[in-house]
N, C-alpha and C. Protein backbone atom coordinates (compact mmCIF):
# COMPACT_ATOMS: atom_id res chain seq x y z
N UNK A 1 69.12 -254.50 165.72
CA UNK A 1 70.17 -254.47 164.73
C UNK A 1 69.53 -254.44 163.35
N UNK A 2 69.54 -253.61 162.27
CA UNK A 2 69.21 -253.51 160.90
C UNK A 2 70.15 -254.63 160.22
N UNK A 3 68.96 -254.79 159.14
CA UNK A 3 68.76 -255.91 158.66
C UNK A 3 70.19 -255.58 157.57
N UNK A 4 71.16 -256.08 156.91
CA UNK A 4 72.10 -255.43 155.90
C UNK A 4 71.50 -256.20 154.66
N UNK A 5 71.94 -254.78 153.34
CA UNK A 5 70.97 -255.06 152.30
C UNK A 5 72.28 -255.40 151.51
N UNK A 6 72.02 -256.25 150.99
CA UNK A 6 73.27 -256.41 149.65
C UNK A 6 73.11 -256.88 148.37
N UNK A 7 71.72 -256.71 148.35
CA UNK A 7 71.78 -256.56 146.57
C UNK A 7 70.13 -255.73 146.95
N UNK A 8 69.43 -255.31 144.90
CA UNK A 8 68.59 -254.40 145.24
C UNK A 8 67.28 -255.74 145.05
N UNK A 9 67.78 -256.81 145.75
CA UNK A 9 66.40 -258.03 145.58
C UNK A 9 66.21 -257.60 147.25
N UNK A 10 67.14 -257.36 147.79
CA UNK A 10 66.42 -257.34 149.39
C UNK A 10 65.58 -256.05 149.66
N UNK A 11 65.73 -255.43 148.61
CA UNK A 11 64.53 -253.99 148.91
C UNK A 11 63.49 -254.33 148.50
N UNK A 12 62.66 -255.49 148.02
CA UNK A 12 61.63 -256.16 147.55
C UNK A 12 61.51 -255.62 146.33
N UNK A 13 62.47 -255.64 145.23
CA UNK A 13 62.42 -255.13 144.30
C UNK A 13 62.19 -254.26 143.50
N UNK A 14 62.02 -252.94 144.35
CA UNK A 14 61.81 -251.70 144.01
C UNK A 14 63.03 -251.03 143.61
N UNK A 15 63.08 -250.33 142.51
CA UNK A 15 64.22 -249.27 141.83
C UNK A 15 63.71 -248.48 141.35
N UNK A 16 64.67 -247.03 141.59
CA UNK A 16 64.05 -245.62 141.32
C UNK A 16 64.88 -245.09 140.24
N UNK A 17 64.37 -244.60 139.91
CA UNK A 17 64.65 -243.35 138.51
C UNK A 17 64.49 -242.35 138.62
N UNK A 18 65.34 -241.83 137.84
CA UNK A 18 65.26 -239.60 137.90
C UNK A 18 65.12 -239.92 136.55
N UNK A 19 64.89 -240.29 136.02
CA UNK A 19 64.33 -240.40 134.31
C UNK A 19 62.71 -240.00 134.14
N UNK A 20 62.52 -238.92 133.09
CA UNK A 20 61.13 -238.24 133.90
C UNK A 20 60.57 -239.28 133.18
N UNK A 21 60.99 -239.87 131.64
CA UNK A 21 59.97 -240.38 130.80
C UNK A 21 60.04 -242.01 130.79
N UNK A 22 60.82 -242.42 132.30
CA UNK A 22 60.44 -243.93 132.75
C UNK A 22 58.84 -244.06 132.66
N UNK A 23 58.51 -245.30 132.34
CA UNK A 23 57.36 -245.68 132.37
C UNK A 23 57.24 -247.00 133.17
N UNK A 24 56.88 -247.50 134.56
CA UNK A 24 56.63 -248.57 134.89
C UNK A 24 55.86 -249.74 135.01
N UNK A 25 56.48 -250.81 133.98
CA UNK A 25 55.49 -252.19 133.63
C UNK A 25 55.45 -252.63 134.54
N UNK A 26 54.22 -252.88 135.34
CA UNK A 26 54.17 -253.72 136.41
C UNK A 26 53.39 -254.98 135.80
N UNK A 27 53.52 -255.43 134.31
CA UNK A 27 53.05 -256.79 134.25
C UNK A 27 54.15 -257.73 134.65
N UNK A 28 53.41 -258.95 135.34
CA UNK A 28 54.78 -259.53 135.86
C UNK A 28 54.08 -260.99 134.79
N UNK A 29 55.31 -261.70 134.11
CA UNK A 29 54.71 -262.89 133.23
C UNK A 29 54.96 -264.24 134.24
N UNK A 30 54.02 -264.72 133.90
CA UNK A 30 53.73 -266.13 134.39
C UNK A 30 54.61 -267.26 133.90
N UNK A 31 54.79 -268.06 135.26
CA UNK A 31 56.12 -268.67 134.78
C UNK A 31 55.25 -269.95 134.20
N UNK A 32 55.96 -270.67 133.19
CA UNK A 32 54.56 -271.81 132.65
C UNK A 32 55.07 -272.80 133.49
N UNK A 33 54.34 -273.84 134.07
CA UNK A 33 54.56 -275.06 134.54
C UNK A 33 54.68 -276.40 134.14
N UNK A 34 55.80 -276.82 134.33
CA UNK A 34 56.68 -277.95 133.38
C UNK A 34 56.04 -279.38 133.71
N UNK A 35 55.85 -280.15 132.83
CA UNK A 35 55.33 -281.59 132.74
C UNK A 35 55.70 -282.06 134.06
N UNK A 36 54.95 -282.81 135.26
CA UNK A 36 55.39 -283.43 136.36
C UNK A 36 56.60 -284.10 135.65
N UNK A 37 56.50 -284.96 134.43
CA UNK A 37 58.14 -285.90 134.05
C UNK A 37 59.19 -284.90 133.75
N UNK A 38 58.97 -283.81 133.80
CA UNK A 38 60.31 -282.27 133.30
C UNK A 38 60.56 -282.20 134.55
N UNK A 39 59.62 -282.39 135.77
CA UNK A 39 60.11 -281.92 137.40
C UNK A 39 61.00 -282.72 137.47
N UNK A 40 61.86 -282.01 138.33
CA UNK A 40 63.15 -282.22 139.25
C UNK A 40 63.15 -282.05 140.52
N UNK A 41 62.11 -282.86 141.40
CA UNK A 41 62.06 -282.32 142.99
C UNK A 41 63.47 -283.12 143.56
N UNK A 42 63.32 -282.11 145.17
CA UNK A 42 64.00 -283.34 146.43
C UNK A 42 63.20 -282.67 147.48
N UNK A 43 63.36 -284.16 147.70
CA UNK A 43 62.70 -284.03 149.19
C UNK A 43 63.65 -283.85 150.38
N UNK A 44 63.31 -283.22 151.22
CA UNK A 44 64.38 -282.72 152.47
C UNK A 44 63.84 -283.14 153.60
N UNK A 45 64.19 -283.85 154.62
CA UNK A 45 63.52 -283.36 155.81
C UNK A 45 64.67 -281.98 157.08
N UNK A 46 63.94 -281.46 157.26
CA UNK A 46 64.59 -280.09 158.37
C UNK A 46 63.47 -280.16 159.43
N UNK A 47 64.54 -279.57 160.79
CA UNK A 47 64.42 -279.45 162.14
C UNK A 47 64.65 -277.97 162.47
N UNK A 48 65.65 -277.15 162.07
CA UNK A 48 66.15 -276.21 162.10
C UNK A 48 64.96 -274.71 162.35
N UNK A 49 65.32 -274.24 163.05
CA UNK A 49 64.54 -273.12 163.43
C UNK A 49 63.22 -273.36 163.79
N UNK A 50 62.52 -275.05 164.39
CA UNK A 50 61.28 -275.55 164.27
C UNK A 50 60.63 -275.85 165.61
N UNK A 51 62.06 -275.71 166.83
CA UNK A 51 61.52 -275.85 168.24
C UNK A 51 61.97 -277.60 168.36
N UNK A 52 62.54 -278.27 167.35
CA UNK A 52 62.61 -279.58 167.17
C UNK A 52 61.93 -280.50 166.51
N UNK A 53 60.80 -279.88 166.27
CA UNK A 53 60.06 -280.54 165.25
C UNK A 53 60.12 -280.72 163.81
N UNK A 54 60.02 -281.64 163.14
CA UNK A 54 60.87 -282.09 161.62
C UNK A 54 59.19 -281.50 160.63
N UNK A 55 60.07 -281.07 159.35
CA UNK A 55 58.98 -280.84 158.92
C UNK A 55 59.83 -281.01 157.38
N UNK A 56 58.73 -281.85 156.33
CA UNK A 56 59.12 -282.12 155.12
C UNK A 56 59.16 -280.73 153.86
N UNK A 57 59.99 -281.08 153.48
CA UNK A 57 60.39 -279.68 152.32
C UNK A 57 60.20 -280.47 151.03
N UNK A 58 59.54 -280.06 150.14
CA UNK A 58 59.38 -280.51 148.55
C UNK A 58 60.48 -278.85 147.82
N UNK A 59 61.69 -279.45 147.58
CA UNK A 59 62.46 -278.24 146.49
C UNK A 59 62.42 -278.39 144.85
N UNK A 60 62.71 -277.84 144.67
CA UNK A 60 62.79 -277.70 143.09
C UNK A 60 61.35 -277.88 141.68
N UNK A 61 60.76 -277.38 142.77
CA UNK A 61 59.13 -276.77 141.49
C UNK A 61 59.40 -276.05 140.90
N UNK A 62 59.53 -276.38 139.55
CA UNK A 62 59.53 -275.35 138.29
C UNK A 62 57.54 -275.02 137.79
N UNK A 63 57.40 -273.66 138.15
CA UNK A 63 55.49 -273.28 137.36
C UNK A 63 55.45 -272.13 138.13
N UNK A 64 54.00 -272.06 137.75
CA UNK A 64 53.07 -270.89 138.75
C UNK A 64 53.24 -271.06 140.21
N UNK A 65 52.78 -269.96 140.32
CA UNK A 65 52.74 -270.14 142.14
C UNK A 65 51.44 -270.46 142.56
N UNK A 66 50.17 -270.34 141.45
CA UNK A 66 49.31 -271.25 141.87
C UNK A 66 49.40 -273.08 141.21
N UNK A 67 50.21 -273.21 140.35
CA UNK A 67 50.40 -275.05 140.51
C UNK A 67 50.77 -275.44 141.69
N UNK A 68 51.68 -274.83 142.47
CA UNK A 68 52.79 -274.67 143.55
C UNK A 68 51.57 -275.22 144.86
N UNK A 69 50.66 -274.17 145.19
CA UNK A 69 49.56 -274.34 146.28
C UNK A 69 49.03 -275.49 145.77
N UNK A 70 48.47 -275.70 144.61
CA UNK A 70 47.66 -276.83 144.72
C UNK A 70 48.35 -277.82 144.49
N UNK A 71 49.62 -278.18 144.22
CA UNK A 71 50.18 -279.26 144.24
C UNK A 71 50.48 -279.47 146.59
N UNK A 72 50.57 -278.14 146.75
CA UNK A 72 51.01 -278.30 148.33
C UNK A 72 49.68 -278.74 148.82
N UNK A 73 48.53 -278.72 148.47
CA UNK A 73 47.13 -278.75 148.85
C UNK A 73 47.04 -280.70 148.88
N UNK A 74 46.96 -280.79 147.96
CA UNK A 74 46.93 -282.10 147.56
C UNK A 74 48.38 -283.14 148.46
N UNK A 75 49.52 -282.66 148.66
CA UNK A 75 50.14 -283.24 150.09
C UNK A 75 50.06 -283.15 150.92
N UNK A 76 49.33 -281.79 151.86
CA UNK A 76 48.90 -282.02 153.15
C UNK A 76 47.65 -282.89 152.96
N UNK A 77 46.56 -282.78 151.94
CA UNK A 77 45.50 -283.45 152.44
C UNK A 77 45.84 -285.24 152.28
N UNK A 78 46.66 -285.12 151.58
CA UNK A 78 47.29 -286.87 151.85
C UNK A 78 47.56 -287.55 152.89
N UNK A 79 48.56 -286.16 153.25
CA UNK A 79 49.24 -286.74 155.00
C UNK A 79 48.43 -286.15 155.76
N UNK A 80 47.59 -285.29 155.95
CA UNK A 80 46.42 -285.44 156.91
C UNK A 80 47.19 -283.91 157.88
N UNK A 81 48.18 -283.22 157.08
CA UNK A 81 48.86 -282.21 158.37
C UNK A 81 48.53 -281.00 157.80
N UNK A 82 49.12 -279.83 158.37
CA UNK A 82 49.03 -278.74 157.46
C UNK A 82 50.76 -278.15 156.63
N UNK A 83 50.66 -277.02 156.42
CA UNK A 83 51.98 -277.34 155.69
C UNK A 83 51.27 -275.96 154.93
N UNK A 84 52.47 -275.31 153.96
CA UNK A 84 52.71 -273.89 153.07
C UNK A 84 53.12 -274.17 151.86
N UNK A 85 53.07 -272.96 150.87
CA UNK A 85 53.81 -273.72 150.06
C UNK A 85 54.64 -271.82 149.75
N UNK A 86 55.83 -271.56 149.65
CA UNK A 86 55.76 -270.11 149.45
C UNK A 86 57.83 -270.40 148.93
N UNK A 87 57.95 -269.53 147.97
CA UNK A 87 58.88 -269.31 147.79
C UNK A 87 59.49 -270.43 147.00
N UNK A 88 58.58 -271.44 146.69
CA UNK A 88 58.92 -271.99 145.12
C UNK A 88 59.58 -273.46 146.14
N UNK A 89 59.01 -273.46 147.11
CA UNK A 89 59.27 -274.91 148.35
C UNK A 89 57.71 -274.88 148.75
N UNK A 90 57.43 -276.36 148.71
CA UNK A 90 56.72 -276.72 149.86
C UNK A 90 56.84 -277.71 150.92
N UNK A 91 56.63 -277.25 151.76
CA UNK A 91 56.74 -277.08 153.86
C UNK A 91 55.66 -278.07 153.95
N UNK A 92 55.87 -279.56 154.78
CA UNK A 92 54.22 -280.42 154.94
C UNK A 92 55.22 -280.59 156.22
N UNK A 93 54.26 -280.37 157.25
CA UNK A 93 54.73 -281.01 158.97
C UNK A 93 54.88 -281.97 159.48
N UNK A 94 56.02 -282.24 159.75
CA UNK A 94 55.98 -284.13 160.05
C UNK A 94 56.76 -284.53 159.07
N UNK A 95 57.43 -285.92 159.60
CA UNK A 95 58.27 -286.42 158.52
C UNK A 95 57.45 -286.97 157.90
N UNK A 96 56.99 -287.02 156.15
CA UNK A 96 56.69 -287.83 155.89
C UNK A 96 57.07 -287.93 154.35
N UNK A 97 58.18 -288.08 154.52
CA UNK A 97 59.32 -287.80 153.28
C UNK A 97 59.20 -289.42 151.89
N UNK A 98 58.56 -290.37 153.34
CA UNK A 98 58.65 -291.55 152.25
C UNK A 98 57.51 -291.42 151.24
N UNK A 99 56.20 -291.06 152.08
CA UNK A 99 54.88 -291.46 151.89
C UNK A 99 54.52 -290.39 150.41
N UNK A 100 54.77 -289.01 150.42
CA UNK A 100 55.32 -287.70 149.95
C UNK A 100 55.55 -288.27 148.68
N UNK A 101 57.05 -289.28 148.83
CA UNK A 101 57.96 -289.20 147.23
C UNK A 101 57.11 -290.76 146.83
N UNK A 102 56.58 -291.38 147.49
CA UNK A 102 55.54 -292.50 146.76
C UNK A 102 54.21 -291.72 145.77
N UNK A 103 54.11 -290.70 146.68
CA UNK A 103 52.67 -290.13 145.84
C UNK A 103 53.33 -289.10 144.40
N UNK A 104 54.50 -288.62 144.86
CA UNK A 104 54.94 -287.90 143.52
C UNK A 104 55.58 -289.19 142.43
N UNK A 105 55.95 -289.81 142.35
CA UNK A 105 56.88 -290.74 142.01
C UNK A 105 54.92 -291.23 140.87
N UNK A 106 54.13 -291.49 141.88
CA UNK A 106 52.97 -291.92 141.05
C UNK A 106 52.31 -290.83 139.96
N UNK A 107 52.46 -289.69 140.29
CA UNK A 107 51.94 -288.62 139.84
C UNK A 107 52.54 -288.41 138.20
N UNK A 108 54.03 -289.13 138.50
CA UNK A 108 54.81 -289.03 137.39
C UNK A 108 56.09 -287.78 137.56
N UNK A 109 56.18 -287.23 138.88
CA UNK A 109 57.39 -286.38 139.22
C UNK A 109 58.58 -287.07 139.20
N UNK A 110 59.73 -286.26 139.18
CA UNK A 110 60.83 -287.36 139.53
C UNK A 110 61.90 -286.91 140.74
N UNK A 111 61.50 -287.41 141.94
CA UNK A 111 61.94 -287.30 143.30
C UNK A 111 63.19 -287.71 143.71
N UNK A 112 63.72 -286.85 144.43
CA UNK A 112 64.99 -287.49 144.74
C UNK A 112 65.31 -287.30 146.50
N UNK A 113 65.77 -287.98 147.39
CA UNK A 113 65.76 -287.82 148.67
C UNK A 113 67.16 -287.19 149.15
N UNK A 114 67.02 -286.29 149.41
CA UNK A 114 67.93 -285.63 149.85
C UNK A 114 68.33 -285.35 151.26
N UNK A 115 69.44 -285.60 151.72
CA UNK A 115 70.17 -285.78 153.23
C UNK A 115 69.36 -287.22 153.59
N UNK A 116 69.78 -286.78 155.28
CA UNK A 116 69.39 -288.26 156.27
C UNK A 116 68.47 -289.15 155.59
């Protein structure tokens, strides 16, 4: 079954022109990354699509997508698991939602626990 497209973000952002004298900027600007005390995380825990297994979600990172990894770098190597960081969330395996918002909470983020 094809996938249905409904806006032009699901074509991975490609748009075409019959304009001969388009010129395409492919600089893309860097998003700046906001004071850990400007963050606004939550923490989630989800099961969903995982086989049953719970795995912790960090939402709401405002920066780069490299602050993003190395902030995700620095929570798996805390909790000792592995874990992603992609799409402006980071994914650590295992609940460990308390241990997580103790280490941001120190860092100077400001965490909030979200659901169960």
């Amino acid at each position: 079954m094809a996938k249905k497209i409904s806006s032009l973000e699901d074509l991975g952002g490609f748009v075409f022109s019959t304009n001969k004298d388009f010129e395409f900027n492919n600089e893309q600007e860097q998003e700046e990354t906001l004071s850990p005390g400007e963050q606004r995380l939550e923490a989630h825990l989800d099961k969903k699509n995982r086989g049953g297994k719970v795995a912790t979600i960090i939402k709401g990172f405002s920066g780069n997508e490299d602050d993003l990894k190395a902030l995700a770098k620095k929570l798996k190597t805390l909790c000792g698991v592995g874990g992603a960081a992609k799409d402006g969330e980071i994914i650590i395996q295992g609940n460990f939602r308390d241990k997580i918002m103790d280490f941001l909470t120190k860092e100077g983020y400001k965490v909030k626990r979200v659901g169960g």
